[in-house]
Protein backbone atom coordinates (compact mmCIF):
# COMPACT_ATOMS: atom_id res chain seq x y z
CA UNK A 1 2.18 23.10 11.88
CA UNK A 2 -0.83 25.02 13.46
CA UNK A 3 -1.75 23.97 17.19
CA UNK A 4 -5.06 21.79 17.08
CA UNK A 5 -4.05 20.62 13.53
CA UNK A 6 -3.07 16.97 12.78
CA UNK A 7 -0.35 15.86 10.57
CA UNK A 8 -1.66 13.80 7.91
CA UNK A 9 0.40 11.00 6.83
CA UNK A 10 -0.14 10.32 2.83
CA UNK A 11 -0.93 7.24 1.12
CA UNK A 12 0.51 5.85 -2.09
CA UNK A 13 -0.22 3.05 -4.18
CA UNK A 14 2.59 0.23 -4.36
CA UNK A 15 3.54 0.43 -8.12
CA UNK A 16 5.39 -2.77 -9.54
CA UNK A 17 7.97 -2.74 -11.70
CA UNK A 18 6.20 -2.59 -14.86
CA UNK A 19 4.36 0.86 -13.69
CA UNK A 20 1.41 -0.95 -12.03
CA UNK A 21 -0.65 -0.26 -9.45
CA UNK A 22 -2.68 -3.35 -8.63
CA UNK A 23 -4.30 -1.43 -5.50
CA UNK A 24 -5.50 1.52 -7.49
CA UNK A 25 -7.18 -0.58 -10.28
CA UNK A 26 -8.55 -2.94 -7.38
CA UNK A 27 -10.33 0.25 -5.86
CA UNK A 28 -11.77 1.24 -9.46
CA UNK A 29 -13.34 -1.72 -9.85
CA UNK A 30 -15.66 -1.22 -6.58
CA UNK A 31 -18.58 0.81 -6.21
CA UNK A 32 -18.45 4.72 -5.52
CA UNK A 33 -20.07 3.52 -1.89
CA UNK A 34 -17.17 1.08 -0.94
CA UNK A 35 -14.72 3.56 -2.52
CA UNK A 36 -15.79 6.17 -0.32
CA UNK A 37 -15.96 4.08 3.00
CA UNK A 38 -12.49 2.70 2.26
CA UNK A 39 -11.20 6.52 1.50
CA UNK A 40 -12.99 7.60 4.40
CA UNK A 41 -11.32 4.90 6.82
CA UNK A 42 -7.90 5.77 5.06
CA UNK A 43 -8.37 9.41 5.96
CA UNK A 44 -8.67 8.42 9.52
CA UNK A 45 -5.52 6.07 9.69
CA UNK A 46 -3.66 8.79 8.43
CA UNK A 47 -4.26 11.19 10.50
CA UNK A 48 -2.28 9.53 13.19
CA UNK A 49 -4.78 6.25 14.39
CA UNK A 50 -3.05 3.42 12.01
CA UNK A 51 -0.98 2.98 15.05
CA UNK A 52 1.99 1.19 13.20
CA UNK A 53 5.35 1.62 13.54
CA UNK A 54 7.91 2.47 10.10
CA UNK A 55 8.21 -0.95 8.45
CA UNK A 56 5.95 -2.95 9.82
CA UNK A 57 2.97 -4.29 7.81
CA UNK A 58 -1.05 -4.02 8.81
CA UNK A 59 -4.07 -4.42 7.64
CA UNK A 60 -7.39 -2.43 7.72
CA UNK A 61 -10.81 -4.04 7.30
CA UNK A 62 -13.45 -2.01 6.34
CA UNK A 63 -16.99 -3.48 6.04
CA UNK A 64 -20.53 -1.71 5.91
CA UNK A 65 -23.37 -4.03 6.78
CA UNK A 66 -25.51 -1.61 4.61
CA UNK A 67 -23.48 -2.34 1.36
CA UNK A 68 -25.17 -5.53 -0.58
CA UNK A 69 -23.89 -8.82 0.66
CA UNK A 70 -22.04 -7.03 3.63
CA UNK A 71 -19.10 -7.25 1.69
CA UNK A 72 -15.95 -6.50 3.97
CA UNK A 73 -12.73 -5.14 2.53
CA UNK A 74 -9.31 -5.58 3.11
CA UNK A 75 -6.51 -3.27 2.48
CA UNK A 76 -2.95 -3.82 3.35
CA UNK A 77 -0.38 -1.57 3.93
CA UNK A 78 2.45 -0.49 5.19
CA UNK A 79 4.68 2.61 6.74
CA UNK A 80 7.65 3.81 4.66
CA UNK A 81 9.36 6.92 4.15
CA UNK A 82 6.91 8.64 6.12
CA UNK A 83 4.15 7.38 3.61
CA UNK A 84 1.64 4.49 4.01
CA UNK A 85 2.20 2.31 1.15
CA UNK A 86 -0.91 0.71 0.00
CA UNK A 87 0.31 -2.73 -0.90
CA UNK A 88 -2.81 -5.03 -1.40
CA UNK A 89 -6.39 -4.83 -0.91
CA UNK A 90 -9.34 -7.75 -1.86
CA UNK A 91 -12.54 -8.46 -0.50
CA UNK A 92 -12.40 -10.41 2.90
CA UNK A 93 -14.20 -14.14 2.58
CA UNK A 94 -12.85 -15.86 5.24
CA UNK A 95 -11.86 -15.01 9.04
CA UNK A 96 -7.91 -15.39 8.39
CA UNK A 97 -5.98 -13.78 5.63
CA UNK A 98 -5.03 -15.87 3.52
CA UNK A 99 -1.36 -16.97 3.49
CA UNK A 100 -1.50 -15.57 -0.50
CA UNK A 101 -2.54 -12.60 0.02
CA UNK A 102 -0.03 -12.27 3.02
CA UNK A 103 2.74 -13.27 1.03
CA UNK A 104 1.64 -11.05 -2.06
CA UNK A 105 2.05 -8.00 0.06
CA UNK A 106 5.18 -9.06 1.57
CA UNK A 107 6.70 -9.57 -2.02
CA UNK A 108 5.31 -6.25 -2.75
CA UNK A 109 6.87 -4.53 0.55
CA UNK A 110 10.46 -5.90 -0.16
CA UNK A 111 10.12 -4.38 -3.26
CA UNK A 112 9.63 -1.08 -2.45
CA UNK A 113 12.07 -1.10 0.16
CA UNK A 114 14.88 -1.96 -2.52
């Protein structure tokens, strides 16, 4: 690698079983807006600031108070293989994630670790 230049970590969508990628089609059905604030806030995790270790699961908000309804996403992911897995993303509506969605992605993390 060049000095001055970052590595940049890349991001794949968890696929299920079946060939699905529940992530990807979730991001399709946005606007180009929030699909280009989320891609922009992805670029910027992986270039190094996602600050989470191999394995371990996180979640990025990303929310634009100019976007109708200040609608505030939520992406989960995780670390693996030197990847980040994108493993479930919805719209936030309440302060907490929901133990659902938290238990969706951890389904979805097991599997791709098998």
């Amino acid at each position: 690698m060049q000095p001055g230049r970052q590595k940049i970590l890349p991001a794949a969508f968890y696929r299920s079983h079946s060939g699905l990628e529940p992530v990807r089609r979730w991001l399709k059905g946005l606007s180009k807006e929030e699909r280009g604030i989320i891609g922009d806030c992805r670029a910027w995790l992986a270039r190094g600031n996602a600050g989470v270790e191999a394995d371990h699961v996180a979640t990025w908000i990303v929310g634009s108070p100019q976007q109708p309804g200040n609608r505030i996403a939520r992406v989960i992911f995780f670390i693996h293989e030197g990847k980040m897995i994108l493993l479930h993303g919805f719209i936030k509506k309440t302060e907490k994630t929901s133990d659902r969605d938290l238990d969706l992605a951890m389904k979805r993390k097991r599997e791709v670790e098998r």
